[in-house]
N, C-alpha and C. Protein backbone atom coordinates (compact mmCIF):
# COMPACT_ATOMS: atom_id res chain seq x y z
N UNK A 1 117.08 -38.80 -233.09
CA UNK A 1 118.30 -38.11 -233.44
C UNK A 1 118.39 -36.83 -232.62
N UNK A 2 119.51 -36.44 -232.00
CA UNK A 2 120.19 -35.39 -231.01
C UNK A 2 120.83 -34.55 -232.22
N UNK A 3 119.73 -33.49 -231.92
CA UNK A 3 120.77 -32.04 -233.09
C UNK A 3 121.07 -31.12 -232.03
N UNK A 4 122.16 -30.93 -231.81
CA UNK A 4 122.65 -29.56 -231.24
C UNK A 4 123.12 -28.75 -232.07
N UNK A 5 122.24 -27.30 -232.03
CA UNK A 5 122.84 -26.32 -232.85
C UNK A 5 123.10 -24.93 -232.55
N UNK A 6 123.74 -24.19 -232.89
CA UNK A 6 124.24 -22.87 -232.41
C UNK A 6 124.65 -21.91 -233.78
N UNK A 7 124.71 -20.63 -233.43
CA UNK A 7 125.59 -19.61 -234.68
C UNK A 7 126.47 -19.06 -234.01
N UNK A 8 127.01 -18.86 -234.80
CA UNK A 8 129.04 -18.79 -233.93
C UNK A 8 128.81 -17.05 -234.16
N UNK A 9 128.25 -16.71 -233.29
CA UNK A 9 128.29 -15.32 -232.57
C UNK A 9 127.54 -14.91 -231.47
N UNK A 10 128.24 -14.12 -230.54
CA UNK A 10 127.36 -13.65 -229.43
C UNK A 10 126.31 -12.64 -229.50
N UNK A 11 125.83 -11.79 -230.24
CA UNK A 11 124.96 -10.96 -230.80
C UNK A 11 123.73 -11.43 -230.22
N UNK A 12 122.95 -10.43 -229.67
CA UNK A 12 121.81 -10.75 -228.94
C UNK A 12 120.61 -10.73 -230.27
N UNK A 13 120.88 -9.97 -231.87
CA UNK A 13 120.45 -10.01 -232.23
C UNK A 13 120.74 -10.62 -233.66
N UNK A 14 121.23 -11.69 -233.74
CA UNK A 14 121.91 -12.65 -234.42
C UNK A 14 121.76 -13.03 -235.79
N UNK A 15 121.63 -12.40 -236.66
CA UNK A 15 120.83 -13.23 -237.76
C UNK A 15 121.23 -14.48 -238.45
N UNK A 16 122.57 -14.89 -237.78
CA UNK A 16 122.75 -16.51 -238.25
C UNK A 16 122.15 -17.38 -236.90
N UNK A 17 121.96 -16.77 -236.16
CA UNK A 17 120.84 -17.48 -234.90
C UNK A 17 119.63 -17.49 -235.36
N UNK A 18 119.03 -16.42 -235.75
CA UNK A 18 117.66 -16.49 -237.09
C UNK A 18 117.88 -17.41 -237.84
N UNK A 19 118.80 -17.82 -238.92
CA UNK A 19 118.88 -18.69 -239.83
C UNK A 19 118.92 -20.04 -238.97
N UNK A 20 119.69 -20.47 -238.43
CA UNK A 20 119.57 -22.06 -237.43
C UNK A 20 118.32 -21.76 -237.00
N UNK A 21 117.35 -21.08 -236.59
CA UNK A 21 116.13 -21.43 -235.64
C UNK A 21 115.56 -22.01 -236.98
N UNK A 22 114.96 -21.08 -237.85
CA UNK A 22 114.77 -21.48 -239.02
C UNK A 22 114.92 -23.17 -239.93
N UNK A 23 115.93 -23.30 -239.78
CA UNK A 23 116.85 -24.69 -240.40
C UNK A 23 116.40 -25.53 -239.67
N UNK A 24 116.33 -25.32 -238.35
CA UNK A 24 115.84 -26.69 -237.19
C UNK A 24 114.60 -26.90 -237.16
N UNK A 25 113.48 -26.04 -237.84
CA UNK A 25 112.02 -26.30 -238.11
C UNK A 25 111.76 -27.61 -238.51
N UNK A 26 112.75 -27.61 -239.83
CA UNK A 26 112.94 -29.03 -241.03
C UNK A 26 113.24 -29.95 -240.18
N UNK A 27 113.69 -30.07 -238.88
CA UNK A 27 113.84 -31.48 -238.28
C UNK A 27 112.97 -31.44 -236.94
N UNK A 28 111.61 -31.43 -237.13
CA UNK A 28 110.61 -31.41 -236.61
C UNK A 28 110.27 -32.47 -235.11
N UNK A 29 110.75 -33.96 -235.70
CA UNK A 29 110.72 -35.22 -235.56
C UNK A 29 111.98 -35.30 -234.84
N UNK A 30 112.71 -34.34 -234.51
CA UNK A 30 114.11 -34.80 -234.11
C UNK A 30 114.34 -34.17 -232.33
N UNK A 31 115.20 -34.31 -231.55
CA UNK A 31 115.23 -33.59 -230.82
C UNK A 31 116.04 -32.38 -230.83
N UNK A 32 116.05 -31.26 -230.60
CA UNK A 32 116.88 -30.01 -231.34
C UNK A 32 116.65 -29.82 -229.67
N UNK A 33 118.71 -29.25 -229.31
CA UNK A 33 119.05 -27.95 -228.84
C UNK A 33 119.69 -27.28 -229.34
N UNK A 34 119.00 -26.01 -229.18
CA UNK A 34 119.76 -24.64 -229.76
C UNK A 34 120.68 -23.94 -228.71
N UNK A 35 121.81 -23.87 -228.79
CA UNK A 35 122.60 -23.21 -228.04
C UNK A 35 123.09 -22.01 -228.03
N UNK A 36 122.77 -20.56 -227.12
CA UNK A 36 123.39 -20.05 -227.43
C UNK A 36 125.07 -19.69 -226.75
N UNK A 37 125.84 -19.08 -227.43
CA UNK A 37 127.55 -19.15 -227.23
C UNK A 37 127.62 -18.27 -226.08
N UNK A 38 126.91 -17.33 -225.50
CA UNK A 38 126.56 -16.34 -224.58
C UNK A 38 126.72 -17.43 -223.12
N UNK A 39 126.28 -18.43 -223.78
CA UNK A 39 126.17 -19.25 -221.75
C UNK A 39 127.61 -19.78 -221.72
N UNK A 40 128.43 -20.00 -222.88
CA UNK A 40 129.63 -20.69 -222.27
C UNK A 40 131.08 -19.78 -222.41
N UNK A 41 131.61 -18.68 -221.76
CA UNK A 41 132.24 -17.28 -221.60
C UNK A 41 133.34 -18.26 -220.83
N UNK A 42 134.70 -17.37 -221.63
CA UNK A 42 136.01 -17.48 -221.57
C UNK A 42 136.60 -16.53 -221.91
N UNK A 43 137.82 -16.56 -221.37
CA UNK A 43 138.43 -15.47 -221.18
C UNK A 43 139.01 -15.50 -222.80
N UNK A 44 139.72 -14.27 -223.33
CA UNK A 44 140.48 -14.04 -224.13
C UNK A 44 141.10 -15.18 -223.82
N UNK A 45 141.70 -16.19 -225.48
CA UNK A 45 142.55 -17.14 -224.83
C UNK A 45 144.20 -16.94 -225.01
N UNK A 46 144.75 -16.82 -223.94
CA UNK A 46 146.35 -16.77 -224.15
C UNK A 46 147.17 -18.01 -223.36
N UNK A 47 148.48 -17.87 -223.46
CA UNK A 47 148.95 -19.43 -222.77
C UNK A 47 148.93 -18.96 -221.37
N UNK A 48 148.93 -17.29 -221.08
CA UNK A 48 148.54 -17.20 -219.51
C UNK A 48 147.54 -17.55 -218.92
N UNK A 49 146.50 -17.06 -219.48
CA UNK A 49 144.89 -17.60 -219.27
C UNK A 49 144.99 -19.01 -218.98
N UNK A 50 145.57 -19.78 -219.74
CA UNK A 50 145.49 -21.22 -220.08
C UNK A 50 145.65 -21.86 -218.43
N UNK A 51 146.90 -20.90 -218.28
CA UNK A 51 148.04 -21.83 -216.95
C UNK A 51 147.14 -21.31 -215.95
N UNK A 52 145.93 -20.55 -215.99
CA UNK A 52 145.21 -20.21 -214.75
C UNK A 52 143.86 -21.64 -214.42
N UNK A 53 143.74 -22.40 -215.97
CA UNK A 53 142.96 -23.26 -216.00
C UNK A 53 141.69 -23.23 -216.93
N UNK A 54 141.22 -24.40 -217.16
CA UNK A 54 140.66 -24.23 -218.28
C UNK A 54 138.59 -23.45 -217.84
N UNK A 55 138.08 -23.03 -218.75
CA UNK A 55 136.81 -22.24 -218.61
C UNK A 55 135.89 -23.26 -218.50
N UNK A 56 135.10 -23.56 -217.38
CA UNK A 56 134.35 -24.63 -217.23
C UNK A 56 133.30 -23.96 -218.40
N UNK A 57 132.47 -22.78 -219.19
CA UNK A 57 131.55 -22.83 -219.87
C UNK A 57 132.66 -23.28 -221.31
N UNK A 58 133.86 -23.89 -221.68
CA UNK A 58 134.30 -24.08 -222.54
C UNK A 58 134.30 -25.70 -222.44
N UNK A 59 134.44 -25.94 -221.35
CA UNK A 59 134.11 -27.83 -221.16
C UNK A 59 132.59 -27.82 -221.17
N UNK A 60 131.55 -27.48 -221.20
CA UNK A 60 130.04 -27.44 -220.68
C UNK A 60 129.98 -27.35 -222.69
N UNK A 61 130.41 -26.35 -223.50
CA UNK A 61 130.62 -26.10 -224.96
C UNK A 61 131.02 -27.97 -225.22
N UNK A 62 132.04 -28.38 -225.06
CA UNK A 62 132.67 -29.72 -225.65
C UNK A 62 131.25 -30.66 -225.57
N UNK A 63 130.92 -30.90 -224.01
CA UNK A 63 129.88 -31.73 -223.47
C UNK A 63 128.55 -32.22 -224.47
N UNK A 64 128.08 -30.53 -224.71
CA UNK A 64 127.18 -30.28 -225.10
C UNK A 64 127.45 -31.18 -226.99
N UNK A 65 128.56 -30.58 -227.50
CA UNK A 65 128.52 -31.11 -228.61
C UNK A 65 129.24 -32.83 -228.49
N UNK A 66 128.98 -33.35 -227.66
CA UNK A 66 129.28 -34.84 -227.37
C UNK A 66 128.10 -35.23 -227.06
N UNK A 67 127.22 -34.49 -226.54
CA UNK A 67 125.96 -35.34 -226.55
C UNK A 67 125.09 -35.27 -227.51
N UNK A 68 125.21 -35.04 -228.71
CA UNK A 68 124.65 -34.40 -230.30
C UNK A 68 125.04 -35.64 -230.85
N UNK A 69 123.96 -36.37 -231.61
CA UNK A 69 123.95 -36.80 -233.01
C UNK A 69 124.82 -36.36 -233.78
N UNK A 70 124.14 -34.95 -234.12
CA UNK A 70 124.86 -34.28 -235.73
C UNK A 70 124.69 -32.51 -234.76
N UNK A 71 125.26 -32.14 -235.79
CA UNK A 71 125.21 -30.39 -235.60
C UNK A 71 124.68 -29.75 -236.60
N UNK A 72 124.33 -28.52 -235.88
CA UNK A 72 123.91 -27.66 -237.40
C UNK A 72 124.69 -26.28 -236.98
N UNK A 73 125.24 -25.53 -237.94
CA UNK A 73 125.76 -24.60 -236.92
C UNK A 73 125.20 -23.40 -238.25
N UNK A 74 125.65 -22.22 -237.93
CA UNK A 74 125.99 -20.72 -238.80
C UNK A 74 126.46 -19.85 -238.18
N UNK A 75 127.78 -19.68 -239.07
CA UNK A 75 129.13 -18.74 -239.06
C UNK A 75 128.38 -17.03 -239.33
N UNK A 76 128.55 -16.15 -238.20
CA UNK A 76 128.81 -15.06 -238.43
C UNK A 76 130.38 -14.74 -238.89
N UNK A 77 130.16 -14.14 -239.93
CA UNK A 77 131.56 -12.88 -240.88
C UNK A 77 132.17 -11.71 -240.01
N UNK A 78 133.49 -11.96 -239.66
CA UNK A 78 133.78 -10.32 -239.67
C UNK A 78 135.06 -10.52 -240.04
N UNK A 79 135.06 -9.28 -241.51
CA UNK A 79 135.98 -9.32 -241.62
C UNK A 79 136.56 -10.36 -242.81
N UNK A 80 135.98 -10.99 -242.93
CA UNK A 80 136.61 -12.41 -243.44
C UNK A 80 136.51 -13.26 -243.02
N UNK A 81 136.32 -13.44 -241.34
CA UNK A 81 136.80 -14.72 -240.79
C UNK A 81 135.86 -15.17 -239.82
N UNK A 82 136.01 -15.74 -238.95
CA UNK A 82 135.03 -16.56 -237.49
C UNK A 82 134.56 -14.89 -236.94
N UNK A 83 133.94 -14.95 -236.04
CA UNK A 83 133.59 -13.76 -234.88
C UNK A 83 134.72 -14.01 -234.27
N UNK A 84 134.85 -12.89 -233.32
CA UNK A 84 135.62 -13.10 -232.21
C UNK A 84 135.35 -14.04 -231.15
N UNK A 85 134.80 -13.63 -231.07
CA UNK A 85 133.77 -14.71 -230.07
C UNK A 85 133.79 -16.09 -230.25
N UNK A 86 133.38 -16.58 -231.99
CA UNK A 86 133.55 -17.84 -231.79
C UNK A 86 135.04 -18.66 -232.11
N UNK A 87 135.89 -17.53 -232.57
CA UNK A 87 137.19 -18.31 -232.51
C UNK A 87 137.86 -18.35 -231.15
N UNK A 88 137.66 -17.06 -229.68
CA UNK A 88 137.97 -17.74 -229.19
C UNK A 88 137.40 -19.17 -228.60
N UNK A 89 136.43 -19.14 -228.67
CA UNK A 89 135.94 -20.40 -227.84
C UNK A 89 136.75 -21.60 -229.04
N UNK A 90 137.03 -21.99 -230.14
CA UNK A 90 137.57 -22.73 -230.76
C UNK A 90 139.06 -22.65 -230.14
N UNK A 91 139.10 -21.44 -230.11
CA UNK A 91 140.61 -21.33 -229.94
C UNK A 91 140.87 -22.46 -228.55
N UNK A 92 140.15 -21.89 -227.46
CA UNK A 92 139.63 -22.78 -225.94
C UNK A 92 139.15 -24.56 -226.01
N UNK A 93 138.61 -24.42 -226.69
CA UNK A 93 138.18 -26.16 -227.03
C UNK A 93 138.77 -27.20 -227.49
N UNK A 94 140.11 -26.42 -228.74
CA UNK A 94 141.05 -27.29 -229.36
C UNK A 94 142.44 -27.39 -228.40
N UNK A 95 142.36 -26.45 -227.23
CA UNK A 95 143.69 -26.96 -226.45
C UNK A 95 142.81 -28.22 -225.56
N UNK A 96 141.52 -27.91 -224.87
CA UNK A 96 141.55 -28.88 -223.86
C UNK A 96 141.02 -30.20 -224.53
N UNK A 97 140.62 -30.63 -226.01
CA UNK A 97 140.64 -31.75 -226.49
C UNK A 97 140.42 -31.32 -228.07
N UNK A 98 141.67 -31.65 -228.56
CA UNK A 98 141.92 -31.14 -229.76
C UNK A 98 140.94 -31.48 -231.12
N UNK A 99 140.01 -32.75 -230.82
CA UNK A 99 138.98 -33.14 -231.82
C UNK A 99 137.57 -33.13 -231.32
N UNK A 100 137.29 -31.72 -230.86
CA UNK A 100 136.17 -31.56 -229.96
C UNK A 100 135.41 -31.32 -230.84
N UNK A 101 134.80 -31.23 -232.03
CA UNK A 101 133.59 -31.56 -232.74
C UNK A 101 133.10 -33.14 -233.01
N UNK A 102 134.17 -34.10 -232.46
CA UNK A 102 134.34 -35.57 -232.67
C UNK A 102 133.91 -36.06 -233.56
N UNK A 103 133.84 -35.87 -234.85
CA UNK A 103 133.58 -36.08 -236.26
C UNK A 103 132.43 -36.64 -236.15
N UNK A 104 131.01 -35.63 -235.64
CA UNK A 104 129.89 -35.13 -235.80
C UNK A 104 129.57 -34.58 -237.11
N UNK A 105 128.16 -35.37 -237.65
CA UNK A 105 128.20 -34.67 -239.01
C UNK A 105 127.72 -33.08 -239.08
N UNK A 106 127.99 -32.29 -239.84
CA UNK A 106 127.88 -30.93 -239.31
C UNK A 106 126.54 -30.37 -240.67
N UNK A 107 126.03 -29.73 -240.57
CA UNK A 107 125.51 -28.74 -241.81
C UNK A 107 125.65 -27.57 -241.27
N UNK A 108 126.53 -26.53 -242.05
CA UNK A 108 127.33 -25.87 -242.07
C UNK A 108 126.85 -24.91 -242.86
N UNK A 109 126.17 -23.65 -241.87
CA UNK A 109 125.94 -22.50 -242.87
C UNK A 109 126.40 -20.70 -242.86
N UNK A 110 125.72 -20.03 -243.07
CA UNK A 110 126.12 -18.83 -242.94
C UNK A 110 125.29 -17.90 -243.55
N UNK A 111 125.14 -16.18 -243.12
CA UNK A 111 124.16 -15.47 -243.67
C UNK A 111 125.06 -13.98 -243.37
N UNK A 112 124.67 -13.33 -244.09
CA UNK A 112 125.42 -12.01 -244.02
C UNK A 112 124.53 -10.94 -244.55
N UNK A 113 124.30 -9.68 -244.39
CA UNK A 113 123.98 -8.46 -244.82
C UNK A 113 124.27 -8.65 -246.47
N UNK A 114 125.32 -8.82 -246.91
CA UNK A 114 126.26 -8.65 -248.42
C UNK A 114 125.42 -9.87 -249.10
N UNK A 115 125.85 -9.26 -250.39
CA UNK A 115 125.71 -10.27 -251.18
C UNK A 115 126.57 -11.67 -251.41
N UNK A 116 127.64 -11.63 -250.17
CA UNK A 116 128.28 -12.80 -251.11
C UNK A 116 127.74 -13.69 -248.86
N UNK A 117 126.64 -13.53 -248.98
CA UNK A 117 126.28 -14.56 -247.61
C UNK A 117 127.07 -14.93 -246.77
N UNK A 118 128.51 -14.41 -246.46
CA UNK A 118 129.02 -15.09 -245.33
C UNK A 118 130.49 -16.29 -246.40
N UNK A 119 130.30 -16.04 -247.37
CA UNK A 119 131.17 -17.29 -248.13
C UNK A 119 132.69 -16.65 -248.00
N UNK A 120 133.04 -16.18 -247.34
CA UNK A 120 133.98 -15.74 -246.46
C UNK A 120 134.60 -17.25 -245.48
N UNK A 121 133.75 -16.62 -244.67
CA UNK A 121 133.74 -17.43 -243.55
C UNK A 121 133.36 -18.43 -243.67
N UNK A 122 132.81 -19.34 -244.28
CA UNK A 122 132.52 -20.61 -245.07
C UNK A 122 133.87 -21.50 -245.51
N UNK A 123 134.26 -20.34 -246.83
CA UNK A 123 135.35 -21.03 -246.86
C UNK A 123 136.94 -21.33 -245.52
N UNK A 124 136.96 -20.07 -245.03
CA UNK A 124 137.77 -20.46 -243.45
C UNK A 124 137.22 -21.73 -242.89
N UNK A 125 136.28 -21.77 -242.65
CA UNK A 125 135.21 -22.82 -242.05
C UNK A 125 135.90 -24.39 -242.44
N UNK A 126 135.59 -24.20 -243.98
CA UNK A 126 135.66 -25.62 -244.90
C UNK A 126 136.51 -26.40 -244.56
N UNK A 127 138.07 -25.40 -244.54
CA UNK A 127 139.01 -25.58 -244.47
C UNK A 127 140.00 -25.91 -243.00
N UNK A 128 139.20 -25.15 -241.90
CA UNK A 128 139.80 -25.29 -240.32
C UNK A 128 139.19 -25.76 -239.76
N UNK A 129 137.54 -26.18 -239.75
CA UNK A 129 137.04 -27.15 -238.57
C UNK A 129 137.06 -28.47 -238.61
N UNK A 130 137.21 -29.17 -239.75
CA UNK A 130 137.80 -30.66 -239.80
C UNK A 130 138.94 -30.90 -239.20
N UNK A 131 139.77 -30.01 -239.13
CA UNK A 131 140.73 -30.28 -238.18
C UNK A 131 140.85 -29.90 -236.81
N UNK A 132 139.08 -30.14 -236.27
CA UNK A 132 138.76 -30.04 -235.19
C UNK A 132 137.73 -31.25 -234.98
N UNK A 133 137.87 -31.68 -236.01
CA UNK A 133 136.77 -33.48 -235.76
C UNK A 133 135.17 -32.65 -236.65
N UNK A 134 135.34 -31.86 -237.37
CA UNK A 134 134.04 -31.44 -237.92
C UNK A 134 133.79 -31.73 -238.99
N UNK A 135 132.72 -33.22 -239.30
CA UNK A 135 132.62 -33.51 -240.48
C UNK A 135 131.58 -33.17 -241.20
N UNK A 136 131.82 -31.84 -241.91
CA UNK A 136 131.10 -30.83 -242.27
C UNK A 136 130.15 -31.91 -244.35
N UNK A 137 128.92 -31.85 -243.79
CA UNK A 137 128.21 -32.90 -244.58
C UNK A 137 127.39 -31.81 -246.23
N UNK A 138 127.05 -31.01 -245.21
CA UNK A 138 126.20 -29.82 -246.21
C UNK A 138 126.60 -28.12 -246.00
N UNK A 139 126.85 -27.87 -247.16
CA UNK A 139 126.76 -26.11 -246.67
C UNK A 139 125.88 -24.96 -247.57
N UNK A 140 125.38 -24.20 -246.45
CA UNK A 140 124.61 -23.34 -247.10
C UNK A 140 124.97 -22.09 -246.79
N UNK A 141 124.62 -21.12 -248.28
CA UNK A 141 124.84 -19.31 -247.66
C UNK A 141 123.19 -18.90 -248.01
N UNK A 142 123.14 -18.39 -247.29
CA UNK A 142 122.28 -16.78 -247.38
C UNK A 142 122.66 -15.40 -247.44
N UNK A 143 122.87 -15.09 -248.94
CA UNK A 143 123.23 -13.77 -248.85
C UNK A 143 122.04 -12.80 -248.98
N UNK A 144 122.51 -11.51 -248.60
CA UNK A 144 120.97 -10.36 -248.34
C UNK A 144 120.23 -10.47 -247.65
N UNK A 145 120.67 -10.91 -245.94
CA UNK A 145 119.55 -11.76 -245.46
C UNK A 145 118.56 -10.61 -245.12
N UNK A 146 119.00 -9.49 -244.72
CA UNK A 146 117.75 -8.12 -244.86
C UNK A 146 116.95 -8.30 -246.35
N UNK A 147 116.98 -8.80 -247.20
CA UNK A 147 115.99 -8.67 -248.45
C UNK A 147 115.55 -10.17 -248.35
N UNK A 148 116.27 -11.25 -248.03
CA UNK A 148 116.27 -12.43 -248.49
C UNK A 148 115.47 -13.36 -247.28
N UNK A 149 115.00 -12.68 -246.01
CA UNK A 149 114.84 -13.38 -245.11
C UNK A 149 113.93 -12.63 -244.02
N UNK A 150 113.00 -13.46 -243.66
CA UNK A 150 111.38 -12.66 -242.84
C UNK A 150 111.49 -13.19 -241.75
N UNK A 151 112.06 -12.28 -240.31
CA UNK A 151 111.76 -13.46 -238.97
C UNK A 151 110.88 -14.39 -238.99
N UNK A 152 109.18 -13.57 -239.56
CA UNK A 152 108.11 -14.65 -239.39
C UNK A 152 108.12 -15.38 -240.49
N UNK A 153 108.04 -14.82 -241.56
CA UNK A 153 108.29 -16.05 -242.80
C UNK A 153 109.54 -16.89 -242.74
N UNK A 154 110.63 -16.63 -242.58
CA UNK A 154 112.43 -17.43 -242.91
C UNK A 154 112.70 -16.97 -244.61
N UNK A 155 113.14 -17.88 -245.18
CA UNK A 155 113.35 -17.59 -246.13
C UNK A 155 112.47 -17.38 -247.50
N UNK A 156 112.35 -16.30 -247.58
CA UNK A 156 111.41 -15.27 -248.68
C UNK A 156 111.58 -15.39 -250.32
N UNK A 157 113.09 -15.57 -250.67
CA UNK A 157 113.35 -15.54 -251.82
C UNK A 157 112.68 -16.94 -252.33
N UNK A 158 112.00 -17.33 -253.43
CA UNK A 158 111.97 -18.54 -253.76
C UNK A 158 112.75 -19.10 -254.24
N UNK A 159 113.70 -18.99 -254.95
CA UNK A 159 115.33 -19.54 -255.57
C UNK A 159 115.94 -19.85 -254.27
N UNK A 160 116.37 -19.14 -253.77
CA UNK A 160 116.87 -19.17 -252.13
C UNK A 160 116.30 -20.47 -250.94
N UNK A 161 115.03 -20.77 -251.13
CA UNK A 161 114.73 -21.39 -250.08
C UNK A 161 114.37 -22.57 -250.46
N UNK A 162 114.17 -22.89 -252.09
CA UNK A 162 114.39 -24.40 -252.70
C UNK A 162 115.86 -25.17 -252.55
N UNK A 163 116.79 -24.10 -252.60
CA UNK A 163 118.28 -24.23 -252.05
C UNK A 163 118.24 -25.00 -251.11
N UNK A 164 118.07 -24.04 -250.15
CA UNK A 164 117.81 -24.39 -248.61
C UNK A 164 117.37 -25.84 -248.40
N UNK A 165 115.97 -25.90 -248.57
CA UNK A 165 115.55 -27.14 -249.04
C UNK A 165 115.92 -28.29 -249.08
N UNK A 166 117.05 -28.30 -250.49
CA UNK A 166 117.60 -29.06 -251.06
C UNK A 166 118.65 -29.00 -249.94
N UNK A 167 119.53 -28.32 -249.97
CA UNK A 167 120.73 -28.63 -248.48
C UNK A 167 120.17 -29.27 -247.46
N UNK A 168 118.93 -28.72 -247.18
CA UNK A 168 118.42 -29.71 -245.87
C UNK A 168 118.19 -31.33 -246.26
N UNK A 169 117.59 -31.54 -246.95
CA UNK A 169 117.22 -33.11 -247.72
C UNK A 169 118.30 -33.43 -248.19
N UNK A 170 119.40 -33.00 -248.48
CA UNK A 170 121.03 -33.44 -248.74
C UNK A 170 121.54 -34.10 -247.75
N UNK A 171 121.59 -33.27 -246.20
CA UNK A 171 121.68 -33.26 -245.39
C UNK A 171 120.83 -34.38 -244.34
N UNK A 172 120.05 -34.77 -244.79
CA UNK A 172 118.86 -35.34 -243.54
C UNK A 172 119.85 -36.81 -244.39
N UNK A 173 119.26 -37.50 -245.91
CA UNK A 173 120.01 -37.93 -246.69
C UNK A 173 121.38 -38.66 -246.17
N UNK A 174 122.25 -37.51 -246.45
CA UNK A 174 124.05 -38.01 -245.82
C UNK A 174 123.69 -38.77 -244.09
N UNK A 175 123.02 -38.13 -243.15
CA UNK A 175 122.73 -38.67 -241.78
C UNK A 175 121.99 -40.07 -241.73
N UNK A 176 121.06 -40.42 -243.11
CA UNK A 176 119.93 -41.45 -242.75
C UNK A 176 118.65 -40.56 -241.73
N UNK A 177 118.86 -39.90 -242.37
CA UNK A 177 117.31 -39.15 -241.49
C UNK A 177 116.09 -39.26 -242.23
């Protein structure tokens, strides 16, 4: 099985990139790339931009998630909503093939500073990437990830990481993994 996974922010210091490194441990047996959104750069997207042509690291983005099994992704929050960053590249991906997640099964998470983990952006998520071919299978939050989460350990809380757990084996489960 082909997991390609990424966290939908450019942040060099990422903590939903922490959480996916983490998550992809559990599929040991599998082949995992981790992607980060930093290698595939596009311009702000407008219909001018557009008519100049499309961002080859935004076709290299599609590719990548066409050659994936399944996905695993995690939504950075701002605000409420996607990063900047990763809506435009959505924004970029759904003009040059409008079902560019190609109804890939997804596990679908998120982590935030706050207590409410990113369920912000989760729910945006739930609701707008299926109508990008994202057939979103499992979702998980991590909220508090400063209290709730150890680079070297992962997840610290014990309530928290039986969760986890369980989303992952939900998840492996829905795929036949």
């Amino acid at each position: 099985m082909k997991i390609v996974a990424f966290a939908g922010s450019n942040s060099s210091t990422s903590i939903n990139k922490e959480l996916v490194k983490y998550t992809l441990k559990q599929f040991s047996n599998d082949e995992v790339i981790l992607l980060d959104l930093n290698d595939f750069q596009a311009p702000l997207f407008s219909v001018d931009q557009e008519k100049k042509g499309q961002p080859e690291g935004v076709k290299r983005f599609i590719e990548a998630i066409a050659n994936a099994d399944v996905l695993v992704c995690s939504l950075a929050e701002h605000n409420q909503n996607y990063s900047v960053y990763f809506k435009n590249l959505l924004d970029w991906a759904s003009r040059i093939e409008r079902n560019f997640f190609q109804n890939k099964p997804m596990f679908l998470m998120s982590t935030s500073p706050g207590g409410f983990g990113g369920g912000n952006v989760l729910n945006v998520a739930k609701a707008g990437l299926p109508k990008f071919g994202a057939d979103i299978k499992t979702i998980f939050s991590l909220p508090k990830f400063g209290e709730n989460f150890d680079i070297e350990k992962g997840i610290v809380n014990t309530e928290l990481k039986e969760v986890h757990q369980k989303a992952v084996k939900e998840f492996k489960e829905q795929i036949n993994l």
